[in-house]
PDB file of N, CA and C in Angstrom:
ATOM      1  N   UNK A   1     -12.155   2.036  24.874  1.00  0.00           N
ATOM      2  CA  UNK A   1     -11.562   1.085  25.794  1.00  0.00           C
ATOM      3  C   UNK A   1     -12.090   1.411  27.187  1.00  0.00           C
ATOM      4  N   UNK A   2     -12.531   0.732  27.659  1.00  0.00           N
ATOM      5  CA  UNK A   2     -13.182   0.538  28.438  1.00  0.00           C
ATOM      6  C   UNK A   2     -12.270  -0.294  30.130  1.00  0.00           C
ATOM      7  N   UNK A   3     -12.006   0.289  31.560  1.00  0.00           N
ATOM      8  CA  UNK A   3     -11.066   0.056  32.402  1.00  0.00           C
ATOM      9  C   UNK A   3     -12.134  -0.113  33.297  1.00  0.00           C
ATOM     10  N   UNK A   4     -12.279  -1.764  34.347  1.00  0.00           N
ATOM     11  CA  UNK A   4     -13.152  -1.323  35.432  1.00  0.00           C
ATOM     12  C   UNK A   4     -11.587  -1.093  36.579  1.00  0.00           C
ATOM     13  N   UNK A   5     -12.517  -0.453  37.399  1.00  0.00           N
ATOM     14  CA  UNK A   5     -11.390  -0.073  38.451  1.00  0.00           C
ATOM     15  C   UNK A   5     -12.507  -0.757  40.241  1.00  0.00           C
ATOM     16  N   UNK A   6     -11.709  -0.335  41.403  1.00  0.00           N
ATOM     17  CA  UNK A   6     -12.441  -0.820  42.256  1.00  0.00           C
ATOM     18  C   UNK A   6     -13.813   0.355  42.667  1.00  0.00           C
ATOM     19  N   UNK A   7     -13.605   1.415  42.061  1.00  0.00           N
ATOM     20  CA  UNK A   7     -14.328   2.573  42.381  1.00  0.00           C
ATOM     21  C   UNK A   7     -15.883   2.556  40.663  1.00  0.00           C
ATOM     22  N   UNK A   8     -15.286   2.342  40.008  1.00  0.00           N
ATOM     23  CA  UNK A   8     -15.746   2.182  39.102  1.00  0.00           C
ATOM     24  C   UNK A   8     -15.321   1.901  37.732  1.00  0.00           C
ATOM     25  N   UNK A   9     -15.991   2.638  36.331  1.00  0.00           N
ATOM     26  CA  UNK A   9     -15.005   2.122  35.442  1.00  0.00           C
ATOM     27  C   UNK A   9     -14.494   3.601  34.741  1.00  0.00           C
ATOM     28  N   UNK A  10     -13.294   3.409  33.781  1.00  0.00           N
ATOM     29  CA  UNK A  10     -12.620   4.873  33.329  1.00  0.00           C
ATOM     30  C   UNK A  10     -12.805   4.313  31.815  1.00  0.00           C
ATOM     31  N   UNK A  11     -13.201   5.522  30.636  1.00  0.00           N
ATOM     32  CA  UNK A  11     -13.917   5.045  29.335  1.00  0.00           C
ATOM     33  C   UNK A  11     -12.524   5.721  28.716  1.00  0.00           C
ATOM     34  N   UNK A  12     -11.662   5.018  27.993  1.00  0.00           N
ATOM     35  CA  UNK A  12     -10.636   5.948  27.372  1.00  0.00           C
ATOM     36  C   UNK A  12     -10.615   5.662  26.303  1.00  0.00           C
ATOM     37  N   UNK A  13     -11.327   7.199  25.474  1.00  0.00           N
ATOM     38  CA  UNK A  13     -11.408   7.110  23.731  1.00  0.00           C
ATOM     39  C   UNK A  13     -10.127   6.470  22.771  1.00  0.00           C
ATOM     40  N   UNK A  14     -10.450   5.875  21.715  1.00  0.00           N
ATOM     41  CA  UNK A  14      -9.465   5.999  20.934  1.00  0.00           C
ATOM     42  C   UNK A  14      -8.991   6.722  20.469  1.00  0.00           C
ATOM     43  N   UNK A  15      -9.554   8.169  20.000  1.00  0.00           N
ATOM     44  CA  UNK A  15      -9.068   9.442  19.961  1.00  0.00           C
ATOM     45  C   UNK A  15      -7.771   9.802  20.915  1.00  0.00           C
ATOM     46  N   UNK A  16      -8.362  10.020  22.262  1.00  0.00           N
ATOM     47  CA  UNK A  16      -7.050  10.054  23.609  1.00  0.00           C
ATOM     48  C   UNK A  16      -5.491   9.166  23.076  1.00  0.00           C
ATOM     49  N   UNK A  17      -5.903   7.678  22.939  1.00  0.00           N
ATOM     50  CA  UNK A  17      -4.716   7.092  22.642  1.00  0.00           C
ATOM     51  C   UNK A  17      -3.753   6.903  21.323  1.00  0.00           C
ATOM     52  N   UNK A  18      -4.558   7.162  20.281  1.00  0.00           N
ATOM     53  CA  UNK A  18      -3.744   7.771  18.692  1.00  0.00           C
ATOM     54  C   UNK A  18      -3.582   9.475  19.468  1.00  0.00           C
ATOM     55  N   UNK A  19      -3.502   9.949  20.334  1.00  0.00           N
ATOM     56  CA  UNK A  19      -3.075  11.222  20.435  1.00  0.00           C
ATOM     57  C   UNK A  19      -1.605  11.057  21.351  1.00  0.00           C
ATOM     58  N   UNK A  20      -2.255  10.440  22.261  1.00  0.00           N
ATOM     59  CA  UNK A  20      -0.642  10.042  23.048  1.00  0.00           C
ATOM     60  C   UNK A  20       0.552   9.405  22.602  1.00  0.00           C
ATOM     61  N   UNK A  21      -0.121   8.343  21.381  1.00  0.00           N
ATOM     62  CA  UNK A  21       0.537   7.436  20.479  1.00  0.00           C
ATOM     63  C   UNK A  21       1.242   8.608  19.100  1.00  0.00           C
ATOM     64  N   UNK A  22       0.756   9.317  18.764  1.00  0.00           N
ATOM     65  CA  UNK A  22       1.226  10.434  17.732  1.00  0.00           C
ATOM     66  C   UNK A  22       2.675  11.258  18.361  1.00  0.00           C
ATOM     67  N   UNK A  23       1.761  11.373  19.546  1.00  0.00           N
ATOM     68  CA  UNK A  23       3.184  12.194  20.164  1.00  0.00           C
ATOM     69  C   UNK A  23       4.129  11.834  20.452  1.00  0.00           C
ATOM     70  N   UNK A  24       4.009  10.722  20.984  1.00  0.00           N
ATOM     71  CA  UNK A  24       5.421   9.654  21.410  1.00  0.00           C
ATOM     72  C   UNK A  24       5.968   9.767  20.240  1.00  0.00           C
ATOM     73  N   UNK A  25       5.012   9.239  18.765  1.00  0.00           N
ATOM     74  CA  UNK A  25       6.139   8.818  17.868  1.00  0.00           C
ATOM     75  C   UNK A  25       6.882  10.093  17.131  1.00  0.00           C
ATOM     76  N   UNK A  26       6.316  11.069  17.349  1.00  0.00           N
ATOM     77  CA  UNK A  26       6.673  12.198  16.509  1.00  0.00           C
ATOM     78  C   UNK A  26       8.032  12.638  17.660  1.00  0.00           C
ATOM     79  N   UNK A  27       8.076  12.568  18.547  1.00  0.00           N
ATOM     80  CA  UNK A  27       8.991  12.900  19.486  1.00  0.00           C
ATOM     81  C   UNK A  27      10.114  12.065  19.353  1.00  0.00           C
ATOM     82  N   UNK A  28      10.378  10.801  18.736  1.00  0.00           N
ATOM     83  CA  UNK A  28      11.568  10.198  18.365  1.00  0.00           C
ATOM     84  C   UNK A  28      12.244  10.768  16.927  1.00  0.00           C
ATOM     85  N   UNK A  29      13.565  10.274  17.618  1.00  0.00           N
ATOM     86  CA  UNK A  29      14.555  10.856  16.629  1.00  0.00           C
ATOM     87  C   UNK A  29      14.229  10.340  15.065  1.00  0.00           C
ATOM     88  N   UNK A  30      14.619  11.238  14.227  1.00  0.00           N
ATOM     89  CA  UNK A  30      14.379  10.646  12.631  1.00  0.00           C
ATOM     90  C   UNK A  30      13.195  10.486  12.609  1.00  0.00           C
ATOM     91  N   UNK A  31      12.127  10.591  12.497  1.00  0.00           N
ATOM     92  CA  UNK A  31      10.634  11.424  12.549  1.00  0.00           C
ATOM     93  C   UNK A  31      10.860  12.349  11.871  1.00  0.00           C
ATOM     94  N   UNK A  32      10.027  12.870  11.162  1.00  0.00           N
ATOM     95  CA  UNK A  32       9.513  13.752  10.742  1.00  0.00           C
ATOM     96  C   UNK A  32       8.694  14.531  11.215  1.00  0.00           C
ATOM     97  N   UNK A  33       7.433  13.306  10.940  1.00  0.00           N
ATOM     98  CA  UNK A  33       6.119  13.313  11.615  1.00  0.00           C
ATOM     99  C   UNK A  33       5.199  12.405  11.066  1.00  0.00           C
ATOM    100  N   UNK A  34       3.535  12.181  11.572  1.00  0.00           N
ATOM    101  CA  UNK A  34       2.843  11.508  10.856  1.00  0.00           C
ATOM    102  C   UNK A  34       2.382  12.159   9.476  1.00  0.00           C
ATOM    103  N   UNK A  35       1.827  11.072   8.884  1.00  0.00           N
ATOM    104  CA  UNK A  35       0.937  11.122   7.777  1.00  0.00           C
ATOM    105  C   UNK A  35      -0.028  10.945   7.751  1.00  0.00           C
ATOM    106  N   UNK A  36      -0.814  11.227   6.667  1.00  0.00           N
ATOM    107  CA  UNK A  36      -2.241  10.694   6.305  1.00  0.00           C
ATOM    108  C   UNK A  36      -2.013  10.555   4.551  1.00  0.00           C
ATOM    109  N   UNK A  37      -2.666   9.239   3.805  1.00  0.00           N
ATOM    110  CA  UNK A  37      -2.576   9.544   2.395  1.00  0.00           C
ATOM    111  C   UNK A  37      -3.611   9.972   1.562  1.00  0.00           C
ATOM    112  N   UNK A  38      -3.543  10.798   0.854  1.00  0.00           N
ATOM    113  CA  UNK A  38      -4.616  11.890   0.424  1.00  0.00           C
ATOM    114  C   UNK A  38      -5.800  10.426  -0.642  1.00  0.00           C
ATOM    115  N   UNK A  39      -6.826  10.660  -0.455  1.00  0.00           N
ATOM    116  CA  UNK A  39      -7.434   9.885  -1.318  1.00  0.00           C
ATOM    117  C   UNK A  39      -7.882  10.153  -2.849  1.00  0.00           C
ATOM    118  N   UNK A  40      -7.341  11.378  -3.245  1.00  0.00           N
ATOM    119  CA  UNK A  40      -7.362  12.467  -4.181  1.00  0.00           C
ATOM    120  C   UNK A  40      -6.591  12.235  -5.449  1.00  0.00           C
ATOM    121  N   UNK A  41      -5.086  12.291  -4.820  1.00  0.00           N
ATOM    122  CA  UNK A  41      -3.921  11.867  -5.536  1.00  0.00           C
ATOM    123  C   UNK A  41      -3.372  10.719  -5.248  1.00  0.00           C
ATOM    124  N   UNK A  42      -3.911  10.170  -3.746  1.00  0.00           N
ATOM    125  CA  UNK A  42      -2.666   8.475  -3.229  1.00  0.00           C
ATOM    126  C   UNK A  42      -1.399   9.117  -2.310  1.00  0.00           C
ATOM    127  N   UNK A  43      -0.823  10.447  -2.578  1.00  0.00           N
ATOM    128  CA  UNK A  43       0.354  10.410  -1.976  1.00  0.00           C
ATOM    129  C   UNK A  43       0.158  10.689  -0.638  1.00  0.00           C
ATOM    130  N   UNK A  44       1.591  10.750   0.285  1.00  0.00           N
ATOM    131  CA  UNK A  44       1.309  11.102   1.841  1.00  0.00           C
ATOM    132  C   UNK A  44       1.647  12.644   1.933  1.00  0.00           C
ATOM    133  N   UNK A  45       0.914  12.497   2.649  1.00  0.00           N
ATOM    134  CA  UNK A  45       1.076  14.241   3.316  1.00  0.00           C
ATOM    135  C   UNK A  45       1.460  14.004   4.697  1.00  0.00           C
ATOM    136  N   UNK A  46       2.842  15.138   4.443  1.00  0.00           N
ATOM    137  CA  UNK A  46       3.157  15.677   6.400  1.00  0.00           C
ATOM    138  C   UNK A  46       1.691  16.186   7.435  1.00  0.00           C
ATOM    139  N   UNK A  47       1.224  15.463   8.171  1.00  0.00           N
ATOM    140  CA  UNK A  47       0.699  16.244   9.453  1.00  0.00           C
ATOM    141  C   UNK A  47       1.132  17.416   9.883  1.00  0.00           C
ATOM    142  N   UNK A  48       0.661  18.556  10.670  1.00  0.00           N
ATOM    143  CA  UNK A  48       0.974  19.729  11.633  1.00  0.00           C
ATOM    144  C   UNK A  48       0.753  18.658  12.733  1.00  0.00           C
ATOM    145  N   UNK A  49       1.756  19.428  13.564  1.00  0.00           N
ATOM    146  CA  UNK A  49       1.032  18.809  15.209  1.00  0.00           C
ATOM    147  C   UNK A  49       0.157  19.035  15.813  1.00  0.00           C
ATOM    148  N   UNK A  50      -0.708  20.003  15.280  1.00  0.00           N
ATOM    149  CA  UNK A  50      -1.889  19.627  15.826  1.00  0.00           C
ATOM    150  C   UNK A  50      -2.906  18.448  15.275  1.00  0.00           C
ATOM    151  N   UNK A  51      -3.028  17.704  14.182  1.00  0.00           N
ATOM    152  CA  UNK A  51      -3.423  16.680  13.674  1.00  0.00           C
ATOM    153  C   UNK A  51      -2.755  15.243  13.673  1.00  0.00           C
ATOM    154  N   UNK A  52      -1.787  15.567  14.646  1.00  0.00           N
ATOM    155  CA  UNK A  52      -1.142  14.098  14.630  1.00  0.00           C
ATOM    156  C   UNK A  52      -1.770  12.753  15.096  1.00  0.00           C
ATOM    157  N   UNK A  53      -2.717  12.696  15.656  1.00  0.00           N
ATOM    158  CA  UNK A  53      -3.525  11.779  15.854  1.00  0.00           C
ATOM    159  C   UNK A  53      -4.208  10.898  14.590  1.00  0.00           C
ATOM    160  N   UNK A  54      -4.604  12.181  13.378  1.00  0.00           N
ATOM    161  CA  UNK A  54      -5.122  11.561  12.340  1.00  0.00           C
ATOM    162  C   UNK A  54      -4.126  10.284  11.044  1.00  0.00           C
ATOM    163  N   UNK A  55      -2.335  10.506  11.725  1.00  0.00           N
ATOM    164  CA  UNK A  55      -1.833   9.238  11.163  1.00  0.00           C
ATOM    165  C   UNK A  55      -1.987   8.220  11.854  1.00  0.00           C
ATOM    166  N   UNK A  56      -3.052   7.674  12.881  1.00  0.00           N
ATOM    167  CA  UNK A  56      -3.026   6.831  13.781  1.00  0.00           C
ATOM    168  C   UNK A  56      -3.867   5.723  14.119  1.00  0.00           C
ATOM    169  N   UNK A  57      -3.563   4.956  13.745  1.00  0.00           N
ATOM    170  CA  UNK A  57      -5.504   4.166  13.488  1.00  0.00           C
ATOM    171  C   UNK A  57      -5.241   3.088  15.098  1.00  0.00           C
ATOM    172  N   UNK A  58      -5.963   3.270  16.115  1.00  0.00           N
ATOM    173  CA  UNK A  58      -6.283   2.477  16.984  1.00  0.00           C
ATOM    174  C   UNK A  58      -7.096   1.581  17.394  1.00  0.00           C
ATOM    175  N   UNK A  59      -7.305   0.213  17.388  1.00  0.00           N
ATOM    176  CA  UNK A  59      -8.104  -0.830  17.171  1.00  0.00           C
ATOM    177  C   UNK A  59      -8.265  -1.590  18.699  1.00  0.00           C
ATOM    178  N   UNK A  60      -9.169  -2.159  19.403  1.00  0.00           N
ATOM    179  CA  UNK A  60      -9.168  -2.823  20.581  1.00  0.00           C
ATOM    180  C   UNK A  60      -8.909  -4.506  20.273  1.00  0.00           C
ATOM    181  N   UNK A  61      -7.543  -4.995  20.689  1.00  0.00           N
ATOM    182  CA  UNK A  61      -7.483  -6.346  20.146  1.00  0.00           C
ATOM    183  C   UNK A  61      -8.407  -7.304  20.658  1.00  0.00           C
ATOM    184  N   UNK A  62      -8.733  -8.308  21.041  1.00  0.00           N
ATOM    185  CA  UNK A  62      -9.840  -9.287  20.399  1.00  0.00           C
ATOM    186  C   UNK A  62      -9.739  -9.631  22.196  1.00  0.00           C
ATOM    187  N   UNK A  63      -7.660 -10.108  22.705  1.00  0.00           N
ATOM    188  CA  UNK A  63      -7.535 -10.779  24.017  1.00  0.00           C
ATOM    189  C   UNK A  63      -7.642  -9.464  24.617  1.00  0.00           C
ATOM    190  N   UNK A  64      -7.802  -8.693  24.441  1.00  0.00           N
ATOM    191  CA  UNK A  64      -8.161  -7.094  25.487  1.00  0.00           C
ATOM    192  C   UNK A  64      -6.986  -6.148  24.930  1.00  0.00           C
ATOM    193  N   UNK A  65      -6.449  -4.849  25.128  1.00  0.00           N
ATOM    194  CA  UNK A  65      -5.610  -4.276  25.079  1.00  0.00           C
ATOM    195  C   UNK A  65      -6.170  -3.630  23.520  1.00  0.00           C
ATOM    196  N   UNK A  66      -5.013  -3.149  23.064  1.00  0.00           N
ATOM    197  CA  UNK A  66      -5.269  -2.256  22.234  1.00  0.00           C
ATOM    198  C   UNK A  66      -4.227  -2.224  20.558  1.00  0.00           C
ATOM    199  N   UNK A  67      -4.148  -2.691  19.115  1.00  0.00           N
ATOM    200  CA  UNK A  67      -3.182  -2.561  18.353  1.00  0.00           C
ATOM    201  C   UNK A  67      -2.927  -1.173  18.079  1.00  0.00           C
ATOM    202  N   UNK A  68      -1.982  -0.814  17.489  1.00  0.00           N
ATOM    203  CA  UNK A  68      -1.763   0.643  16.791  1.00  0.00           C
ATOM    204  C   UNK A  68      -1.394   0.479  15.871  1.00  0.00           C
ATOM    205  N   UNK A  69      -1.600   1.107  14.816  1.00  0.00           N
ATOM    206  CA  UNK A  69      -0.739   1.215  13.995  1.00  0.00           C
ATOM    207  C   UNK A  69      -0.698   3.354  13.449  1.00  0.00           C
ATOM    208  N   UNK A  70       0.598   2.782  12.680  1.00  0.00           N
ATOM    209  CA  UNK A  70       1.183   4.487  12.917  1.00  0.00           C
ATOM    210  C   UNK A  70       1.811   4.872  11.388  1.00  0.00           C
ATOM    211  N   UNK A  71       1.208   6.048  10.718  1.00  0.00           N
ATOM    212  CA  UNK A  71       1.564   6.371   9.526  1.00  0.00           C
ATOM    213  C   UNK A  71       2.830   6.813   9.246  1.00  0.00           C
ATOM    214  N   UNK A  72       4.022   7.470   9.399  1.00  0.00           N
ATOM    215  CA  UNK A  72       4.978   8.409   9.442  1.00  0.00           C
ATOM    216  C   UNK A  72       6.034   8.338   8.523  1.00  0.00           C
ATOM    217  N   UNK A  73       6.605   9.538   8.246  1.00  0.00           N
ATOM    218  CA  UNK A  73       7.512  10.247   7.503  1.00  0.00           C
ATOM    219  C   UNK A  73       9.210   9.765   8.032  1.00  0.00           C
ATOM    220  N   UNK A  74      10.188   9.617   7.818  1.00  0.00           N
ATOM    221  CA  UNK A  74      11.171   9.648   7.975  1.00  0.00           C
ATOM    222  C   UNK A  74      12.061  10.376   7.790  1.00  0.00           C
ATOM    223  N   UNK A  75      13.594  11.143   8.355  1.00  0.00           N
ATOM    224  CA  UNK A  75      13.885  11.572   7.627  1.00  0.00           C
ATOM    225  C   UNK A  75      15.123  11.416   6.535  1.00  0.00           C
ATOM    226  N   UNK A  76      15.740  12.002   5.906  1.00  0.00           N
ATOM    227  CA  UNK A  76      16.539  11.114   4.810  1.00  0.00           C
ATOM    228  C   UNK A  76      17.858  11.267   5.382  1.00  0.00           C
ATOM    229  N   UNK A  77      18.330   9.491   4.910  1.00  0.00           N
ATOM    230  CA  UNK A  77      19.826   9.141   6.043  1.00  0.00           C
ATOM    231  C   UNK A  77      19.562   8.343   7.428  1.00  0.00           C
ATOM    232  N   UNK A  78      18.371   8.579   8.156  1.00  0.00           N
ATOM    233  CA  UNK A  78      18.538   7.270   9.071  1.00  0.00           C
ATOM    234  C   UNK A  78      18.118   5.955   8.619  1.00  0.00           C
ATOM    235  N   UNK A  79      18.365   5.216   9.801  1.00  0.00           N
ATOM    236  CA  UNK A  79      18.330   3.778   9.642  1.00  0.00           C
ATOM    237  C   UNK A  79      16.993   3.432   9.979  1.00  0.00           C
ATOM    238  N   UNK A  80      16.046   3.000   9.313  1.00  0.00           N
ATOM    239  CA  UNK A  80      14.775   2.894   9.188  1.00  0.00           C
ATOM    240  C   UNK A  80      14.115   1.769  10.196  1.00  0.00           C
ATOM    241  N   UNK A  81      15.142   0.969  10.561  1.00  0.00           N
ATOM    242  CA  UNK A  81      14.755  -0.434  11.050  1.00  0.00           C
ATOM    243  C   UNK A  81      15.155   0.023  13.022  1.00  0.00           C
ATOM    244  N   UNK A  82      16.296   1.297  12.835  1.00  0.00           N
ATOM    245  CA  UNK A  82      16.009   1.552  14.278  1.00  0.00           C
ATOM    246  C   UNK A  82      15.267   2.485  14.560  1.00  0.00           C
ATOM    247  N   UNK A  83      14.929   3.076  13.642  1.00  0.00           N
ATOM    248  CA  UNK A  83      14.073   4.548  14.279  1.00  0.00           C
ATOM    249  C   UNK A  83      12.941   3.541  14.447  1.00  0.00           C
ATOM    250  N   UNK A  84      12.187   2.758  13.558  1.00  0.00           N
ATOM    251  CA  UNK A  84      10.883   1.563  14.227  1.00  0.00           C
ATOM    252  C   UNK A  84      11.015   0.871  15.425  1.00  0.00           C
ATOM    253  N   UNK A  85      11.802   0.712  15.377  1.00  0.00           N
ATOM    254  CA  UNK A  85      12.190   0.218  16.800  1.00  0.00           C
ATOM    255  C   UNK A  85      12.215   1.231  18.074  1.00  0.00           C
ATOM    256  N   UNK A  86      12.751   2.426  17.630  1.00  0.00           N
ATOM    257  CA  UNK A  86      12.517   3.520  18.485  1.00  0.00           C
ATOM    258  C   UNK A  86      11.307   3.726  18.922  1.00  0.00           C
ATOM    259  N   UNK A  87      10.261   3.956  17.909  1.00  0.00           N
ATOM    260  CA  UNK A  87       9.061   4.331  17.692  1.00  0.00           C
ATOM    261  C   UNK A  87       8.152   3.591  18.585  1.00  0.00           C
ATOM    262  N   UNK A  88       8.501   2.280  18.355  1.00  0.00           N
ATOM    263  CA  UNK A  88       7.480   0.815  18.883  1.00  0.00           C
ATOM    264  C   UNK A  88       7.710   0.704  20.474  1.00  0.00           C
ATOM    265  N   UNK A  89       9.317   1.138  20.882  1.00  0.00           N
ATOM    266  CA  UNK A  89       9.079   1.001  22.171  1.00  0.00           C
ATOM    267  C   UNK A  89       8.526   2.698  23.151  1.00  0.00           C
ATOM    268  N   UNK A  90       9.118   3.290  22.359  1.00  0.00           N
ATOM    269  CA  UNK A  90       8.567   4.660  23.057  1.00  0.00           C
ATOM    270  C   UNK A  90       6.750   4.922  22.860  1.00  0.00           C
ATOM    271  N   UNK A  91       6.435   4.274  22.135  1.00  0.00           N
ATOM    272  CA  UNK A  91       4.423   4.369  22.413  1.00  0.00           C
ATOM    273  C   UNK A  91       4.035   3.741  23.436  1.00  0.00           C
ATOM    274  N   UNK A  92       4.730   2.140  22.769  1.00  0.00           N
ATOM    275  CA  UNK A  92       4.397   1.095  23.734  1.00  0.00           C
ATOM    276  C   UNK A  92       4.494   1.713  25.157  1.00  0.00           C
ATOM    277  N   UNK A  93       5.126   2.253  26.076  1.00  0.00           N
ATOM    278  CA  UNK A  93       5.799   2.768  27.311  1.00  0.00           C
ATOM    279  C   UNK A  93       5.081   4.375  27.559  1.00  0.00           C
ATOM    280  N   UNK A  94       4.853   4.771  26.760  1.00  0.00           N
ATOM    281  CA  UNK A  94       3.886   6.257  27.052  1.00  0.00           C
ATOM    282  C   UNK A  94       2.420   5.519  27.053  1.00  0.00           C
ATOM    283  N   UNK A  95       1.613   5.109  26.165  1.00  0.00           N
ATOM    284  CA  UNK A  95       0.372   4.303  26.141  1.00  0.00           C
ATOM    285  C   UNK A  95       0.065   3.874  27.558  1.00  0.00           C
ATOM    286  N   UNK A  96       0.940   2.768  28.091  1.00  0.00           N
ATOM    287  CA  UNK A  96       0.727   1.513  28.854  1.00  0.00           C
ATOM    288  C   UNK A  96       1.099   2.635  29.800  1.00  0.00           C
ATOM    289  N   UNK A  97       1.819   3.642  30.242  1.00  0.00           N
ATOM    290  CA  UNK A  97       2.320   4.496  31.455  1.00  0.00           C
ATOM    291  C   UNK A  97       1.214   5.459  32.036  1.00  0.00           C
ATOM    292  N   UNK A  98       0.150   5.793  30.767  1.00  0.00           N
ATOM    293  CA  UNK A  98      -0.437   7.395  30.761  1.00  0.00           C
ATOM    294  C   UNK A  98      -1.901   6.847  31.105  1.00  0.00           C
ATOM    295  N   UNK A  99      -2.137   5.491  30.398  1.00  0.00           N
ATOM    296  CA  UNK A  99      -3.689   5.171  30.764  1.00  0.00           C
ATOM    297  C   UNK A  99      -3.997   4.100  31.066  1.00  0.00           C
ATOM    298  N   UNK A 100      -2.775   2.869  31.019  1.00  0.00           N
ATOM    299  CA  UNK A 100      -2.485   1.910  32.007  1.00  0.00           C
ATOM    300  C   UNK A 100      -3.395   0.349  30.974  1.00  0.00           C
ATOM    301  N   UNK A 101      -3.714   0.769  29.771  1.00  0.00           N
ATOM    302  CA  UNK A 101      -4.087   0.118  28.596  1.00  0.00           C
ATOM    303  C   UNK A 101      -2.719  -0.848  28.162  1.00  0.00           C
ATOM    304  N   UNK A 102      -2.884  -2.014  28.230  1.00  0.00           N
ATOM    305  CA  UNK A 102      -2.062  -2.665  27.102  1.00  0.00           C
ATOM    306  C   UNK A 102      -2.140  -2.957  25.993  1.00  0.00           C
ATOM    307  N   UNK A 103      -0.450  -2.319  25.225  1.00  0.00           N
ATOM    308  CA  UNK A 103      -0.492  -2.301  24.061  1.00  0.00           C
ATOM    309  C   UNK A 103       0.249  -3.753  23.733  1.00  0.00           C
ATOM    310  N   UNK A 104      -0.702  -4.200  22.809  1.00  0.00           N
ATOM    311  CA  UNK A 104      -0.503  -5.757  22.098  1.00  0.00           C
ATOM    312  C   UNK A 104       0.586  -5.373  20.873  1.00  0.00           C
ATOM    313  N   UNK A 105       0.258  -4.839  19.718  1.00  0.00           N
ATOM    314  CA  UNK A 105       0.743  -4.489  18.905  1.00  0.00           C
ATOM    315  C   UNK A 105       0.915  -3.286  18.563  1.00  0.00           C
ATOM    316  N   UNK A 106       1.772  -3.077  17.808  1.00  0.00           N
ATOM    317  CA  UNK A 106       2.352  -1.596  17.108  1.00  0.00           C
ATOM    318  C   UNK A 106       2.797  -1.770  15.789  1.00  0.00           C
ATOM    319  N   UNK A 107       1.851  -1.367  14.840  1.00  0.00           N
ATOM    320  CA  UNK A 107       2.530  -1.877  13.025  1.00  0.00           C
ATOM    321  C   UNK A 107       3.180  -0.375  12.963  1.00  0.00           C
ATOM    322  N   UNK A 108       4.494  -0.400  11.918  1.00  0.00           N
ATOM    323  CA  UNK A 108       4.864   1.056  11.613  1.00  0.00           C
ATOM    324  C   UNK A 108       4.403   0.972  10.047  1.00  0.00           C
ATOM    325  N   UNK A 109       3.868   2.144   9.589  1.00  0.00           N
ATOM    326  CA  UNK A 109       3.707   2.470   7.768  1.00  0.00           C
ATOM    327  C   UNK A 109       4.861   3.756   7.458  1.00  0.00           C
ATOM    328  N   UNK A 110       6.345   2.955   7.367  1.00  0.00           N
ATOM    329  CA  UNK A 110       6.801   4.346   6.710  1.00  0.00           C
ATOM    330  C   UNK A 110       6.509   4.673   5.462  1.00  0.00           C
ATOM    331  N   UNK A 111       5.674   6.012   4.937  1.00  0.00           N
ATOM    332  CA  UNK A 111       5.266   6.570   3.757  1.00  0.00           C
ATOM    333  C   UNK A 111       5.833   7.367   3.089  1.00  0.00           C
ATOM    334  N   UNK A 112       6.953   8.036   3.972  1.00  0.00           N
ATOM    335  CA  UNK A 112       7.634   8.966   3.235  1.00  0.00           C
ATOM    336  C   UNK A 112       8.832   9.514   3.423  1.00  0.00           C
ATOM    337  N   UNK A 113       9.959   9.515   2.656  1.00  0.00           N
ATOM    338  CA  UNK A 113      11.283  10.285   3.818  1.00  0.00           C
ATOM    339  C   UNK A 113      11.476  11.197   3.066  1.00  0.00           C
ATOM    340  N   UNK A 114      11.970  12.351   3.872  1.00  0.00           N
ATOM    341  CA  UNK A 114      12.237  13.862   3.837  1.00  0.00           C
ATOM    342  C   UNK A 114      13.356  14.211   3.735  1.00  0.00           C
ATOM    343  N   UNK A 115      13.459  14.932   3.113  1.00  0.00           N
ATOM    344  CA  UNK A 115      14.590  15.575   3.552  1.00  0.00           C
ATOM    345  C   UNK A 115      14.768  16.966   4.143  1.00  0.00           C
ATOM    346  N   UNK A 116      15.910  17.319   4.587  1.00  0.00           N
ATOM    347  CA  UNK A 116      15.708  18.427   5.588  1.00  0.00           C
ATOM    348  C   UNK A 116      15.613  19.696   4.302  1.00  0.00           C
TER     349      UNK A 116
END
């Protein structure tokens, strides 16, 4: 993604923003964390935090800005429809705050719930 500014322009990887986007979401309540699904067996696997970026697929939408979408774990007993909601506005608001990119969309993939 690509920002001109009046000085020049600022190049911000998609890497950078599935990283900022990982953290936000892993930082809301009822999280777990992200995933990735193994291509081996099909199932999801928990992320470490240091790989949280890799549940994160970031795409540049078409009218400018940026979609996300986000792999993650749940954990067992919340309400699934608010923790997404949690999720969608706390990226949306770290993303658009940290590198000044608008976020168009945010898909959630819950893959897995946990239990403690």
């Amino acid at each position: 993604m690509t920002i001109k500014t009046d000085l020049g322009y600022i190049d911000i990887t998609n890497e950078v923003l599935a990283g900022i986007a990982g953290y936000a979401a892993s930082s809301c309540f009822g999280v777990k964390g992200m995933t990735i699904r193994s291509m081996s067996d099909g199932l999801a696997h928990l992320l470490g935090l240091e790989n949280q970026s890799r549940g994160v697929k970031v795409t540049e939408a078409v009218d400018g800005g940026v979609n996300i979408d986000l792999h993650i774990a749940v954990e067992h007993g919340v309400n699934i429809a608010t923790v997404c909601r949690s999720i969608i506005g706390e990226v949306r608001y770290n993303v658009e705050r940290l590198t000044g990119v608008d976020v168009k969309n945010v898909d959630i993939y819950v893959e897995s719930i946990k239990a403690d």
